[in-house]
PDB file of N, CA and C in Angstrom:
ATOM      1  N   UNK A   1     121.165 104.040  -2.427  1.00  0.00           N
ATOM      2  CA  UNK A   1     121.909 105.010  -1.655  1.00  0.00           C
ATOM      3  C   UNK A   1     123.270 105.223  -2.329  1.00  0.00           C
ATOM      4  N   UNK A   2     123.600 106.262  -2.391  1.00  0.00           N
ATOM      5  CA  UNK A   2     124.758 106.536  -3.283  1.00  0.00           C
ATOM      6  C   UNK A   2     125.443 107.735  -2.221  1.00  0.00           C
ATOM      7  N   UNK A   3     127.027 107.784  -1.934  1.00  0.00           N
ATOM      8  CA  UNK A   3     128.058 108.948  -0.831  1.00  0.00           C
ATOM      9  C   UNK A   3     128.687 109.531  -2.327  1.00  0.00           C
ATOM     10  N   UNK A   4     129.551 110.300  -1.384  1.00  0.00           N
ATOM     11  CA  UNK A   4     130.253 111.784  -2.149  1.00  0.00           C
ATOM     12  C   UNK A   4     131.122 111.807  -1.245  1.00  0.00           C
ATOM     13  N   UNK A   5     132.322 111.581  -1.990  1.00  0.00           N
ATOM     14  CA  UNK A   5     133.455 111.356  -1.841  1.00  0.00           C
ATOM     15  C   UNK A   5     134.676 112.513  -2.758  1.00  0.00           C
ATOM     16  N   UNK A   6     135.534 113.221  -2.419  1.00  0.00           N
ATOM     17  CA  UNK A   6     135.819 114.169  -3.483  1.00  0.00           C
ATOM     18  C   UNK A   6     137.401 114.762  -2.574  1.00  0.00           C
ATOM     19  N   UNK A   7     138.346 114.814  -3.411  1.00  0.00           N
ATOM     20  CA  UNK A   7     139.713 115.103  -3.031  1.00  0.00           C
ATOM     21  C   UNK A   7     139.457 117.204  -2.684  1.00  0.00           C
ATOM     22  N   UNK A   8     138.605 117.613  -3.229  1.00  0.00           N
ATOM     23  CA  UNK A   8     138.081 118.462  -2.557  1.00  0.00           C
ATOM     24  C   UNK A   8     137.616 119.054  -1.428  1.00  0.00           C
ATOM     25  N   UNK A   9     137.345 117.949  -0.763  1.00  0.00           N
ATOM     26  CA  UNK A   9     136.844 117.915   0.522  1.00  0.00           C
ATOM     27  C   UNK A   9     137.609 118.071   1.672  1.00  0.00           C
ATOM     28  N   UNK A  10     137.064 118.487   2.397  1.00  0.00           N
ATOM     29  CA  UNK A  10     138.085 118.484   3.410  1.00  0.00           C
ATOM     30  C   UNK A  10     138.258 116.640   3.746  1.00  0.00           C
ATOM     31  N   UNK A  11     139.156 116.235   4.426  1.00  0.00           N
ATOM     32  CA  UNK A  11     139.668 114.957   4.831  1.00  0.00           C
ATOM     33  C   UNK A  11     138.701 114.782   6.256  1.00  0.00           C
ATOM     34  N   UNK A  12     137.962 113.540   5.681  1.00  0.00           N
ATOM     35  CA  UNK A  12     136.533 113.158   7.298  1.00  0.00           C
ATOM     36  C   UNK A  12     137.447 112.773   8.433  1.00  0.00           C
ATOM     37  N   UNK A  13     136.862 112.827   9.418  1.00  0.00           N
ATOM     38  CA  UNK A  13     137.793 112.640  11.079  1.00  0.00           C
ATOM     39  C   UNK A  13     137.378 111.915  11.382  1.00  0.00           C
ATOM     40  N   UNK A  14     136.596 110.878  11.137  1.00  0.00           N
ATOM     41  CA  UNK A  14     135.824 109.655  11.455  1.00  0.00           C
ATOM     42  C   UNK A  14     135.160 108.652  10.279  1.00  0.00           C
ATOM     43  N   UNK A  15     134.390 107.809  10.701  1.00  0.00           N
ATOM     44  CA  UNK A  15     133.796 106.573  10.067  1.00  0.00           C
ATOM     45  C   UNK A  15     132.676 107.727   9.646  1.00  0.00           C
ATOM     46  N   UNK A  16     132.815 107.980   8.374  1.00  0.00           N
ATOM     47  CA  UNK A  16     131.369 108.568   7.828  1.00  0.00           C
ATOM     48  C   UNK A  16     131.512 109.029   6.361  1.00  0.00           C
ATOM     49  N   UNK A  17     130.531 109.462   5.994  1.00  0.00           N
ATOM     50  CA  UNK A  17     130.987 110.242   4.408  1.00  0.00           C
ATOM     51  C   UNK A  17     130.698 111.925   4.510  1.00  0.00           C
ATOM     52  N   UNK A  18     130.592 112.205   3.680  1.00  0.00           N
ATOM     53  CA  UNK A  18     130.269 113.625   3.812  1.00  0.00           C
ATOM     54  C   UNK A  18     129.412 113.969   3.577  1.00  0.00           C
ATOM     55  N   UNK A  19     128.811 113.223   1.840  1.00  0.00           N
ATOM     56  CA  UNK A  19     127.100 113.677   1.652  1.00  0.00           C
ATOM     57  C   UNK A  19     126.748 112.127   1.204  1.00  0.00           C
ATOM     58  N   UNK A  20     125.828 111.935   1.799  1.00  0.00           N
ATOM     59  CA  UNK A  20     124.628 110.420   1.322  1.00  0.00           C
ATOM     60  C   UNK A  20     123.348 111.074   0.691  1.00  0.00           C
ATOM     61  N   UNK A  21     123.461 110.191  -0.613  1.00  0.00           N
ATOM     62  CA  UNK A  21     122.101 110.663  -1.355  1.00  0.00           C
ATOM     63  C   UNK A  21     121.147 109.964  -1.267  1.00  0.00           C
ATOM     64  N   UNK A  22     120.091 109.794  -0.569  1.00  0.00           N
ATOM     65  CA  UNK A  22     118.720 108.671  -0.682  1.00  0.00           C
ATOM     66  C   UNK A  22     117.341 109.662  -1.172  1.00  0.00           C
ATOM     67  N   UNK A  23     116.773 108.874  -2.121  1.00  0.00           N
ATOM     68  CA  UNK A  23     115.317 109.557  -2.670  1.00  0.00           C
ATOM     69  C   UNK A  23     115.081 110.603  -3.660  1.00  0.00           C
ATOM     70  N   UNK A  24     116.313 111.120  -3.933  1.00  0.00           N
ATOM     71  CA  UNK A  24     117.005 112.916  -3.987  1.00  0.00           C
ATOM     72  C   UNK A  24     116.765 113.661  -3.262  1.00  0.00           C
ATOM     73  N   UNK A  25     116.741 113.020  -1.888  1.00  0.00           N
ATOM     74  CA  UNK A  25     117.588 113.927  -0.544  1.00  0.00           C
ATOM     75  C   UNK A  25     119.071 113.505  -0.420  1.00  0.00           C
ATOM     76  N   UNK A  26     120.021 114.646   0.077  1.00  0.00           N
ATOM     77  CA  UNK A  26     121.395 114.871   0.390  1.00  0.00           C
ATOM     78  C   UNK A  26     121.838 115.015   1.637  1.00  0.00           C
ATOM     79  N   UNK A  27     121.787 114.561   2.582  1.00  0.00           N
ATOM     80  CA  UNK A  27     122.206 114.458   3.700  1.00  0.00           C
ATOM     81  C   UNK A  27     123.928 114.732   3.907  1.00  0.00           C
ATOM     82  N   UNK A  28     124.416 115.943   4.416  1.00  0.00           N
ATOM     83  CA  UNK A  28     125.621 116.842   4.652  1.00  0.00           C
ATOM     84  C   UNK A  28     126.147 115.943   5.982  1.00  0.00           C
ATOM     85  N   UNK A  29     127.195 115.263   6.459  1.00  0.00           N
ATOM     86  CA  UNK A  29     127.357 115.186   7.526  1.00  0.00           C
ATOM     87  C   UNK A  29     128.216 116.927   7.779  1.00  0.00           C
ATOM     88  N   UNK A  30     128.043 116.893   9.097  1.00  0.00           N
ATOM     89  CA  UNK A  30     128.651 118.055  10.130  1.00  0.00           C
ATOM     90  C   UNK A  30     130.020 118.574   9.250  1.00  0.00           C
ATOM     91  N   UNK A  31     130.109 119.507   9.011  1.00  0.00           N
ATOM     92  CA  UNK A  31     131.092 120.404   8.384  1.00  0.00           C
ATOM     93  C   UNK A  31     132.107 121.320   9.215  1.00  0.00           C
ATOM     94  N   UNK A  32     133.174 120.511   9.435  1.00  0.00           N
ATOM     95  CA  UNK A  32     134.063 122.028   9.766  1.00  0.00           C
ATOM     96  C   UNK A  32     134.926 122.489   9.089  1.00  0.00           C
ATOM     97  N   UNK A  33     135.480 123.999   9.509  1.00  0.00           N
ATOM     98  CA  UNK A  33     136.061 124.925   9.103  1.00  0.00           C
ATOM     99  C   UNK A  33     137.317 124.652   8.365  1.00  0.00           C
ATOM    100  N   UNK A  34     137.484 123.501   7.698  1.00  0.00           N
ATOM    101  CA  UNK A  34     139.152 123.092   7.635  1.00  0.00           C
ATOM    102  C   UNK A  34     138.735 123.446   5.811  1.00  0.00           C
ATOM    103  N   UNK A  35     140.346 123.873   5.252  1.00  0.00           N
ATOM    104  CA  UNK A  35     140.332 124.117   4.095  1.00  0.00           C
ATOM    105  C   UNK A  35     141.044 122.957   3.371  1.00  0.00           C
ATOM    106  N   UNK A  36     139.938 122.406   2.454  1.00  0.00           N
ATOM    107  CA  UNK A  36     140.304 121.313   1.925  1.00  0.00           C
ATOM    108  C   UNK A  36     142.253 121.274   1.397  1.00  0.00           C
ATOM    109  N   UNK A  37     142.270 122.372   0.709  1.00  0.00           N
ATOM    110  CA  UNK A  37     143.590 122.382   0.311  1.00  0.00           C
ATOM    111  C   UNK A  37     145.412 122.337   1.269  1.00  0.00           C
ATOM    112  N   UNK A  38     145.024 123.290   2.440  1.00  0.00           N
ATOM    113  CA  UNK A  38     145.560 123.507   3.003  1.00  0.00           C
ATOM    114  C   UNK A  38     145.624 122.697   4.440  1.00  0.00           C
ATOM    115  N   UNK A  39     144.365 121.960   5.118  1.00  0.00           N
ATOM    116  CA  UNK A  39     144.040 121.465   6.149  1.00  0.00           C
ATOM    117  C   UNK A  39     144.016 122.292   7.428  1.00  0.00           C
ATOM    118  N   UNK A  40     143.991 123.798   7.179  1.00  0.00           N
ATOM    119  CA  UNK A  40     143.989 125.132   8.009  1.00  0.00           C
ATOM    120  C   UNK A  40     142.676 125.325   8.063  1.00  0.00           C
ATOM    121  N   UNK A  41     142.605 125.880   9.662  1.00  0.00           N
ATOM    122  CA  UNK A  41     141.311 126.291  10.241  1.00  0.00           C
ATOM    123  C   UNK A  41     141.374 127.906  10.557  1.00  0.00           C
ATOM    124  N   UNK A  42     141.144 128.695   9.636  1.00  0.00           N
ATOM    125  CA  UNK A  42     140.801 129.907   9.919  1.00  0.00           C
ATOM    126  C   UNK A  42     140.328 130.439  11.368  1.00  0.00           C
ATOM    127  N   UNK A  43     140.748 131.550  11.759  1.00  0.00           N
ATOM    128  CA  UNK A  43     140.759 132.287  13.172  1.00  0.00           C
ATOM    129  C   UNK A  43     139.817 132.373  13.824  1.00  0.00           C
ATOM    130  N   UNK A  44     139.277 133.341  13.259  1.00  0.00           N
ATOM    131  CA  UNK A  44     138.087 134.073  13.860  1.00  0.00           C
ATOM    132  C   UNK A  44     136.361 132.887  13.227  1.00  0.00           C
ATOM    133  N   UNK A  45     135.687 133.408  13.752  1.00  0.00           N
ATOM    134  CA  UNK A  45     133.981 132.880  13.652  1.00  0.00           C
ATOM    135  C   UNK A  45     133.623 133.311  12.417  1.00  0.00           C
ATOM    136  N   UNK A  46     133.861 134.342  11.592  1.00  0.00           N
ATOM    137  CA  UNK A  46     133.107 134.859  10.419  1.00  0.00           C
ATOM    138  C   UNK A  46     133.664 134.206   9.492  1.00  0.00           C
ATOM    139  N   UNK A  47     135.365 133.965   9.636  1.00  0.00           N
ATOM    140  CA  UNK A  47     136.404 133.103   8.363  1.00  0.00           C
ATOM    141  C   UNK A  47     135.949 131.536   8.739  1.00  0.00           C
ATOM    142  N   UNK A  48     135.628 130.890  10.197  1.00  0.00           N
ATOM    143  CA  UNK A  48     135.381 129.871  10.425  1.00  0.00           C
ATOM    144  C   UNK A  48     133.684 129.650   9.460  1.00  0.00           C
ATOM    145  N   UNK A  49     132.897 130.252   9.366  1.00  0.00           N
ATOM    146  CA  UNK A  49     131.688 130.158   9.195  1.00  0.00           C
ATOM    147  C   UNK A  49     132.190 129.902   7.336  1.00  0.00           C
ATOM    148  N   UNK A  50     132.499 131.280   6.849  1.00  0.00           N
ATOM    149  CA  UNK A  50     132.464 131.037   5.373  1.00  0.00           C
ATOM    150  C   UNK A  50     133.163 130.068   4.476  1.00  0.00           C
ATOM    151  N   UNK A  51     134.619 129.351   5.722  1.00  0.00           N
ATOM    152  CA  UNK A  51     134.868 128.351   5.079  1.00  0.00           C
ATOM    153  C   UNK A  51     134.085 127.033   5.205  1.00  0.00           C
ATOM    154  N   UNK A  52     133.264 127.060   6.535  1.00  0.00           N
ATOM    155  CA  UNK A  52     132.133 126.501   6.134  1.00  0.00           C
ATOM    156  C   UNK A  52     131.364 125.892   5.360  1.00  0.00           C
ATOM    157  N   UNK A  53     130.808 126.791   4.852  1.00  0.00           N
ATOM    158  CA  UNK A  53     129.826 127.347   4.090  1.00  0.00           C
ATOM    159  C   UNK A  53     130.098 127.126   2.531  1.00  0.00           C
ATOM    160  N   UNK A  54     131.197 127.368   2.346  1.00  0.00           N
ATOM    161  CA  UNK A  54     132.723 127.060   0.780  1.00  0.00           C
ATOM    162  C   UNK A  54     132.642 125.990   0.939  1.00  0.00           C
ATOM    163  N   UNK A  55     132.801 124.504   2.064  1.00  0.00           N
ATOM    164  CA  UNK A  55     133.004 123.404   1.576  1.00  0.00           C
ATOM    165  C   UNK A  55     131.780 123.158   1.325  1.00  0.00           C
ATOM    166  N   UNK A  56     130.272 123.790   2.184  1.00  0.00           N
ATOM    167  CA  UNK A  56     129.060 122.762   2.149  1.00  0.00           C
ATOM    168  C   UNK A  56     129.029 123.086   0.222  1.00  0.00           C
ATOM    169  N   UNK A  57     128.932 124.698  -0.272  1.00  0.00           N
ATOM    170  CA  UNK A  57     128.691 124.487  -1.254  1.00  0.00           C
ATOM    171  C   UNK A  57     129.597 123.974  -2.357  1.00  0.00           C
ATOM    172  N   UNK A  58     130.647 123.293  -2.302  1.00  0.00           N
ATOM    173  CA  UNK A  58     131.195 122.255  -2.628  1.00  0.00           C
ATOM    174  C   UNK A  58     131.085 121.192  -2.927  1.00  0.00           C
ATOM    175  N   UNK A  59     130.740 120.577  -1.471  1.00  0.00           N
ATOM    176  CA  UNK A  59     129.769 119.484  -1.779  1.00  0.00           C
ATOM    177  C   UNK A  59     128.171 119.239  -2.235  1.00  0.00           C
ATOM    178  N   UNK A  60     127.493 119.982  -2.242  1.00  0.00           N
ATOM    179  CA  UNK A  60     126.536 120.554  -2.942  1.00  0.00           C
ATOM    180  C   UNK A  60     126.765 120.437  -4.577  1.00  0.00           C
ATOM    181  N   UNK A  61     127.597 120.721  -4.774  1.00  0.00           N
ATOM    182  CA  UNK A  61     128.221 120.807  -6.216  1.00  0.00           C
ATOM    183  C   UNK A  61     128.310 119.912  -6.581  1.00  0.00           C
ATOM    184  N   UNK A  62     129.040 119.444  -6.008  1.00  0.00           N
ATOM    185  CA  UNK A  62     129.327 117.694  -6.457  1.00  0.00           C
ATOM    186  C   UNK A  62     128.687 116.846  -6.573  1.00  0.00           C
ATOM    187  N   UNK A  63     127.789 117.015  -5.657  1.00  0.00           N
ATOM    188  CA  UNK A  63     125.863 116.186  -5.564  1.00  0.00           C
ATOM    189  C   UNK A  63     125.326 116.645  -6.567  1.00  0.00           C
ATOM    190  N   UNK A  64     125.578 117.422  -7.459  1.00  0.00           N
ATOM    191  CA  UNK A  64     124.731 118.037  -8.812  1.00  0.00           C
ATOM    192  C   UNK A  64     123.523 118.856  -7.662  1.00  0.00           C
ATOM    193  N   UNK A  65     123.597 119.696  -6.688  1.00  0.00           N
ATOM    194  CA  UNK A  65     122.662 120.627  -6.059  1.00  0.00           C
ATOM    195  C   UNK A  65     123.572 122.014  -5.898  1.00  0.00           C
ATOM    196  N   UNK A  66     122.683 122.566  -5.275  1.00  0.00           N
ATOM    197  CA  UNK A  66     123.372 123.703  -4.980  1.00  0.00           C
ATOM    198  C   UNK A  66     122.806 124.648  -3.602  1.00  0.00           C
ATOM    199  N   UNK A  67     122.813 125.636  -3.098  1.00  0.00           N
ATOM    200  CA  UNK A  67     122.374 126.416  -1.916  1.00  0.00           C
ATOM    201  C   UNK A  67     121.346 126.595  -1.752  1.00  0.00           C
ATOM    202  N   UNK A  68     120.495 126.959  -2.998  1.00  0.00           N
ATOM    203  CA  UNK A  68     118.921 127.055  -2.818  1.00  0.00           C
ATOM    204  C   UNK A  68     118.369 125.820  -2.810  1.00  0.00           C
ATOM    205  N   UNK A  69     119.069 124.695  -2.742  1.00  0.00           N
ATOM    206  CA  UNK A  69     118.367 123.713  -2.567  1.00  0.00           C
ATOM    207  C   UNK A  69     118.087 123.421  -1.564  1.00  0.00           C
ATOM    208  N   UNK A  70     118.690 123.765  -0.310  1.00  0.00           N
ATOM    209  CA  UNK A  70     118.971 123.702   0.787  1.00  0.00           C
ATOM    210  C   UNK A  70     117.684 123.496   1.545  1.00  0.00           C
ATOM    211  N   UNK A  71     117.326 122.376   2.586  1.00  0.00           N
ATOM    212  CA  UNK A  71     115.870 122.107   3.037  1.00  0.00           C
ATOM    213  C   UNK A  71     116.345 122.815   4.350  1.00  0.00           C
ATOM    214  N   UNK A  72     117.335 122.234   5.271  1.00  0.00           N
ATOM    215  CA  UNK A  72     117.575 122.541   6.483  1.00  0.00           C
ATOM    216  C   UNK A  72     119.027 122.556   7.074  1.00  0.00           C
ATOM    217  N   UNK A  73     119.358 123.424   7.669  1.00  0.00           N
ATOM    218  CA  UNK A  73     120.743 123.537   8.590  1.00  0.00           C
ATOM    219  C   UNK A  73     120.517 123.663   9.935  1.00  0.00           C
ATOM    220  N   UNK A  74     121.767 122.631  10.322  1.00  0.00           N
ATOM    221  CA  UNK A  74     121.787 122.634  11.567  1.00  0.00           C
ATOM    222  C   UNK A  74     122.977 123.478  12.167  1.00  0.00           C
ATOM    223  N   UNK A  75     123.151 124.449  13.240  1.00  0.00           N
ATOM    224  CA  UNK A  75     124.533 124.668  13.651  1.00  0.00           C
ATOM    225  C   UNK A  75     124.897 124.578  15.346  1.00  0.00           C
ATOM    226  N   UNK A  76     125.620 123.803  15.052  1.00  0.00           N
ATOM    227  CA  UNK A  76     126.476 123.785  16.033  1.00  0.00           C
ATOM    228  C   UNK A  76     127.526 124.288  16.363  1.00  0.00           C
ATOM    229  N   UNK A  77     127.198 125.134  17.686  1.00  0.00           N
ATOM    230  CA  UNK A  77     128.052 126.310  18.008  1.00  0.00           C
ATOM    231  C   UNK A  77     128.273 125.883  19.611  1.00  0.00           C
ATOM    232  N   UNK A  78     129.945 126.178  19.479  1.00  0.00           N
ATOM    233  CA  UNK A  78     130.311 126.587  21.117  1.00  0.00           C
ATOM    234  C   UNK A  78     130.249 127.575  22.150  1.00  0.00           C
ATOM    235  N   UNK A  79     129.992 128.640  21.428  1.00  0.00           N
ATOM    236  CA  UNK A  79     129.413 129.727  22.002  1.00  0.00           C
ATOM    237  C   UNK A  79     128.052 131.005  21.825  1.00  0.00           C
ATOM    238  N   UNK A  80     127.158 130.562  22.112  1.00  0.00           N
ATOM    239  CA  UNK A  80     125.999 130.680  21.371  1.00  0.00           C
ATOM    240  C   UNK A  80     126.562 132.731  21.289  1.00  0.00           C
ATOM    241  N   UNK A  81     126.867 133.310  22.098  1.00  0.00           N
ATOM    242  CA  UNK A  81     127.101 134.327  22.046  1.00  0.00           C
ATOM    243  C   UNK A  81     127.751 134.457  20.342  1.00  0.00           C
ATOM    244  N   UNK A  82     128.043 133.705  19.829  1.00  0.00           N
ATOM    245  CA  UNK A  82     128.803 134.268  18.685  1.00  0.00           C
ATOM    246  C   UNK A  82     127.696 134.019  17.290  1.00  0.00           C
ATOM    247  N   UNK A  83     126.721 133.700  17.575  1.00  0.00           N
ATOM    248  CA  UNK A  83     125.349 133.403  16.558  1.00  0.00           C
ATOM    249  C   UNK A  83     125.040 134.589  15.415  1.00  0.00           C
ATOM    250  N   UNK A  84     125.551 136.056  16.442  1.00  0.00           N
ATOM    251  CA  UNK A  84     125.310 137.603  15.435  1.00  0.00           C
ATOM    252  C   UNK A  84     126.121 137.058  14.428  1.00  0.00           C
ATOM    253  N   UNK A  85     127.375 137.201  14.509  1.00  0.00           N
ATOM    254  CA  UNK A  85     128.194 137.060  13.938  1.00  0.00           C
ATOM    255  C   UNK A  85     128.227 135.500  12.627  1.00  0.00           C
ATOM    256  N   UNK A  86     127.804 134.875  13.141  1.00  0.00           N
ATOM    257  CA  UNK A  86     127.554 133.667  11.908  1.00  0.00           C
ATOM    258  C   UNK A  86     126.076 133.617  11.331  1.00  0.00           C
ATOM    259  N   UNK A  87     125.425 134.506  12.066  1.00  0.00           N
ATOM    260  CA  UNK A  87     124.224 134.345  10.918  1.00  0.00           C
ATOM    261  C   UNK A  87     124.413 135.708   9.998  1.00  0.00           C
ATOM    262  N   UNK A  88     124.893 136.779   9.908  1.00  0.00           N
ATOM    263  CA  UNK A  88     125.801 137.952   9.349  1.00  0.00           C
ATOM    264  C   UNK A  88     126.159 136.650   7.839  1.00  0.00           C
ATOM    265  N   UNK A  89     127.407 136.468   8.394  1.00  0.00           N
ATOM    266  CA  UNK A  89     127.741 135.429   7.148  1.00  0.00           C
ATOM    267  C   UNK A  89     126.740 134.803   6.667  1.00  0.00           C
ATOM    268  N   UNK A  90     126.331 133.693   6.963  1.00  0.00           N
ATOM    269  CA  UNK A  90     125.142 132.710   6.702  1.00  0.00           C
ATOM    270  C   UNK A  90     123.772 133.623   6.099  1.00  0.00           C
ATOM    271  N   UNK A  91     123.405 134.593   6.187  1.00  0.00           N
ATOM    272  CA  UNK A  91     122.268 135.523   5.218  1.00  0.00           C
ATOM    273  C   UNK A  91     122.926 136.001   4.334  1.00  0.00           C
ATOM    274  N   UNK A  92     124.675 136.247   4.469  1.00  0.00           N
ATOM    275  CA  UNK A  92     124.956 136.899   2.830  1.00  0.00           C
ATOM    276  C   UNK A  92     125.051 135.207   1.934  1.00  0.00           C
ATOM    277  N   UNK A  93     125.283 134.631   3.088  1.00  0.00           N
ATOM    278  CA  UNK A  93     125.273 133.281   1.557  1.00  0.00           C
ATOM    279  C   UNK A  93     124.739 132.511   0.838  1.00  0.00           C
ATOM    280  N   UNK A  94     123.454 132.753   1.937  1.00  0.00           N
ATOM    281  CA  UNK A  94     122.321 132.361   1.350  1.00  0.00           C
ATOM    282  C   UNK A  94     121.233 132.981   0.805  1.00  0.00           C
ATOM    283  N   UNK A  95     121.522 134.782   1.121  1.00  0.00           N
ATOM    284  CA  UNK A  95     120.666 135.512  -0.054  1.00  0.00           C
ATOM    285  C   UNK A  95     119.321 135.653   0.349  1.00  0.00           C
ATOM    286  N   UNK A  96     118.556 135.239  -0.716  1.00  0.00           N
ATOM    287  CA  UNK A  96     116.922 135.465  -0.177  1.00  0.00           C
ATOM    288  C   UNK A  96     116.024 133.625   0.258  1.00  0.00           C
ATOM    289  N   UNK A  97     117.159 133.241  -0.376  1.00  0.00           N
ATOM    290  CA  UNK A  97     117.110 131.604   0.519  1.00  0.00           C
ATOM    291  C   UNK A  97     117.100 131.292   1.687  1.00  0.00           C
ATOM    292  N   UNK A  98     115.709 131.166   2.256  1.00  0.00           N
ATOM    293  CA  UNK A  98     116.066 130.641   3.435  1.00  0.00           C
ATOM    294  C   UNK A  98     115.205 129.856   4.268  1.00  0.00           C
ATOM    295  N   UNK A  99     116.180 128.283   4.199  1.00  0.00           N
ATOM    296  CA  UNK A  99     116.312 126.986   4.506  1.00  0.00           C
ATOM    297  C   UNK A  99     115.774 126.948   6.172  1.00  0.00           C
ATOM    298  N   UNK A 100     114.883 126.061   6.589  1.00  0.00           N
ATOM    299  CA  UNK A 100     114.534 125.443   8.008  1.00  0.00           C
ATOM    300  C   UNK A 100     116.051 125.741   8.910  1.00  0.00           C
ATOM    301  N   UNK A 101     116.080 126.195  10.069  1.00  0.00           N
ATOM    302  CA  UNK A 101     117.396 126.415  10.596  1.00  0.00           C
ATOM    303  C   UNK A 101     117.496 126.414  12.228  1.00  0.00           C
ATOM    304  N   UNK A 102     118.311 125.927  12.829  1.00  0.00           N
ATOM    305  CA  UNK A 102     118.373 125.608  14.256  1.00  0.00           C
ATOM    306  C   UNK A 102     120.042 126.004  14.645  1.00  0.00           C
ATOM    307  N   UNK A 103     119.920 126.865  15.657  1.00  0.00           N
ATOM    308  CA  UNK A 103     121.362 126.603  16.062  1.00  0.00           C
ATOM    309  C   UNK A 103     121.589 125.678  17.509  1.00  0.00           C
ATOM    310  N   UNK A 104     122.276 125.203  17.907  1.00  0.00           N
ATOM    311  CA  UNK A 104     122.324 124.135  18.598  1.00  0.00           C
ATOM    312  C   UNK A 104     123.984 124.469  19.459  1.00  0.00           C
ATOM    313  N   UNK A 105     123.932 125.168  20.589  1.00  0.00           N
ATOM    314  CA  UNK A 105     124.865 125.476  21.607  1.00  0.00           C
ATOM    315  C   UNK A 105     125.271 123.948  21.941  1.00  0.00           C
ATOM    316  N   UNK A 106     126.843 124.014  21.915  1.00  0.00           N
ATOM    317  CA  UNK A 106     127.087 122.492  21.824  1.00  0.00           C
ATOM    318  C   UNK A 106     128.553 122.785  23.021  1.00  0.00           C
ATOM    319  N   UNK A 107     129.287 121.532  23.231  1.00  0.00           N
ATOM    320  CA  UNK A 107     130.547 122.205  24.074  1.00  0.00           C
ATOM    321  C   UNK A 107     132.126 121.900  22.575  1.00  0.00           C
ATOM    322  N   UNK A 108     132.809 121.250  23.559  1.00  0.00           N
ATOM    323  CA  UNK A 108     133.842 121.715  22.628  1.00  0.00           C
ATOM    324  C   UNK A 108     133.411 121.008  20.890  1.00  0.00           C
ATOM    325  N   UNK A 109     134.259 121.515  19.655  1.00  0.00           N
ATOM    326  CA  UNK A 109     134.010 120.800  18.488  1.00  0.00           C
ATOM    327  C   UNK A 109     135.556 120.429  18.494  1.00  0.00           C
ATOM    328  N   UNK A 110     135.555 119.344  17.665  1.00  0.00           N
ATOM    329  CA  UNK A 110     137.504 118.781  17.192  1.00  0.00           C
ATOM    330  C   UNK A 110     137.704 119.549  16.811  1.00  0.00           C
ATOM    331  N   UNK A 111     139.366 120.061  16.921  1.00  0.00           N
ATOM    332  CA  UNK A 111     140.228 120.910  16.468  1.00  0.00           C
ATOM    333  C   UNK A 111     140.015 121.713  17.018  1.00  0.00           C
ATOM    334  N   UNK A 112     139.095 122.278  17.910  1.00  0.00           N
ATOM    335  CA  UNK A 112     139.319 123.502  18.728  1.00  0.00           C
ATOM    336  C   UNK A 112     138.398 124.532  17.665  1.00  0.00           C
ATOM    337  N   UNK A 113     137.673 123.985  16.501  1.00  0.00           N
ATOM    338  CA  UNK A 113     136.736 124.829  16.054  1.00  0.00           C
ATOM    339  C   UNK A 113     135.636 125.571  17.015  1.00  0.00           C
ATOM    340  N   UNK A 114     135.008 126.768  16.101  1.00  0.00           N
ATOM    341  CA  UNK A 114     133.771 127.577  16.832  1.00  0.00           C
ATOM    342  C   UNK A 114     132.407 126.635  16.234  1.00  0.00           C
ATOM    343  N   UNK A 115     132.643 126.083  14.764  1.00  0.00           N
ATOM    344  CA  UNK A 115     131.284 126.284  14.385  1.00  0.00           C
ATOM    345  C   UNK A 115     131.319 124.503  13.897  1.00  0.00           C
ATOM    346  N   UNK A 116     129.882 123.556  13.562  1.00  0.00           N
ATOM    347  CA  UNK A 116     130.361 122.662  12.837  1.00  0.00           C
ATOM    348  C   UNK A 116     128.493 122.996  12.254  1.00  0.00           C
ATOM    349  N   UNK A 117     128.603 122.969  10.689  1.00  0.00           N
ATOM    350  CA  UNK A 117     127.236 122.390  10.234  1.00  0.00           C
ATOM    351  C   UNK A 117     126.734 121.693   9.214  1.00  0.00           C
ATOM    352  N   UNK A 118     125.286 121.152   9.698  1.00  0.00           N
ATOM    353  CA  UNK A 118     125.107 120.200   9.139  1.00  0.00           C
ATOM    354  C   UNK A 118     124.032 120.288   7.994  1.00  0.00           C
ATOM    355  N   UNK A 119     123.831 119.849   6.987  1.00  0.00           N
ATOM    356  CA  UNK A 119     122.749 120.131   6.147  1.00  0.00           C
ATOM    357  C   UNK A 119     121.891 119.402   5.305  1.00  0.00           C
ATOM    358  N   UNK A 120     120.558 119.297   5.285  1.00  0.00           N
ATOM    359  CA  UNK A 120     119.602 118.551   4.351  1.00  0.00           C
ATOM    360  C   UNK A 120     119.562 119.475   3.218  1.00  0.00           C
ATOM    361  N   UNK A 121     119.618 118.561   1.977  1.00  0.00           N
ATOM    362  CA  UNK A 121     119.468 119.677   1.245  1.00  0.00           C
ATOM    363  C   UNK A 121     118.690 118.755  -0.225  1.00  0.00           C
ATOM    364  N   UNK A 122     118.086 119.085  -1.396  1.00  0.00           N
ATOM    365  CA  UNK A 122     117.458 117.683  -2.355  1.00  0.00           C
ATOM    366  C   UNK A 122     118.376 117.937  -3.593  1.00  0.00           C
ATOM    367  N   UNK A 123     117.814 117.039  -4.462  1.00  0.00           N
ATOM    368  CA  UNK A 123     118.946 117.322  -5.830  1.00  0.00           C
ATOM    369  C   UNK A 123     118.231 117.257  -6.681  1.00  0.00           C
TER     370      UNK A 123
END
């Protein structure tokens, strides 16, 4: 078992890593909207989603994978009403890729985020 660890990353809020590699599967813990550089959480659901989406494929990167590798996403959302709107984003970023997917109406996320997700993905 080998983690991914990277000054890139956004900074974890708990006891965890970000990506665990077992088998050459990549296991994403839960992703939010925070910009590694800045530690800012963008406004709205569509900027919340793509910064997202910027760190998963980040860390992806760093795992030596990338987006089409992607097996499955999970999302967790506080307001399922806002799903148009993040799967909008989430099909331009993933293109003609497309990964096992669940969204998962959740209540509040830390920081007062909309979105947090999570992802299997192989290397």
């Amino acid at each position: 078992m080998k983690t991914y660890s990277s000054e890139k990353f956004p900074k974890v809020l708990g006891h965890y890593s970000h990506c665990v590699e077992h088998n050459g599967l990549l296991f994403l813990a839960g992703q939010l909207p925070i910009n590694p550089q800045t530690n800012e959480i963008p406004k709205g659901i569509a900027e919340q989603t793509r910064q997202v989406l910027d760190n998963i494929n980040t860390i992806l990167n760093e795992a030596g994978s990338n987006k089409n590798q992607v097996l499955q996403a999970r999302i967790y959302l506080t307001d399922i009403e806002l799903r148009g709107e993040v799967n909008n984003v989430y099909s331009e970023f993933f293109g003609e890729h497309k990964p096992a997917r669940a969204i998962v109406p959740c209540g509040n996320l830390p920081l007062g985020c909309f979105l947090e997700i999570e992802i299997t993905a192989f290397k």
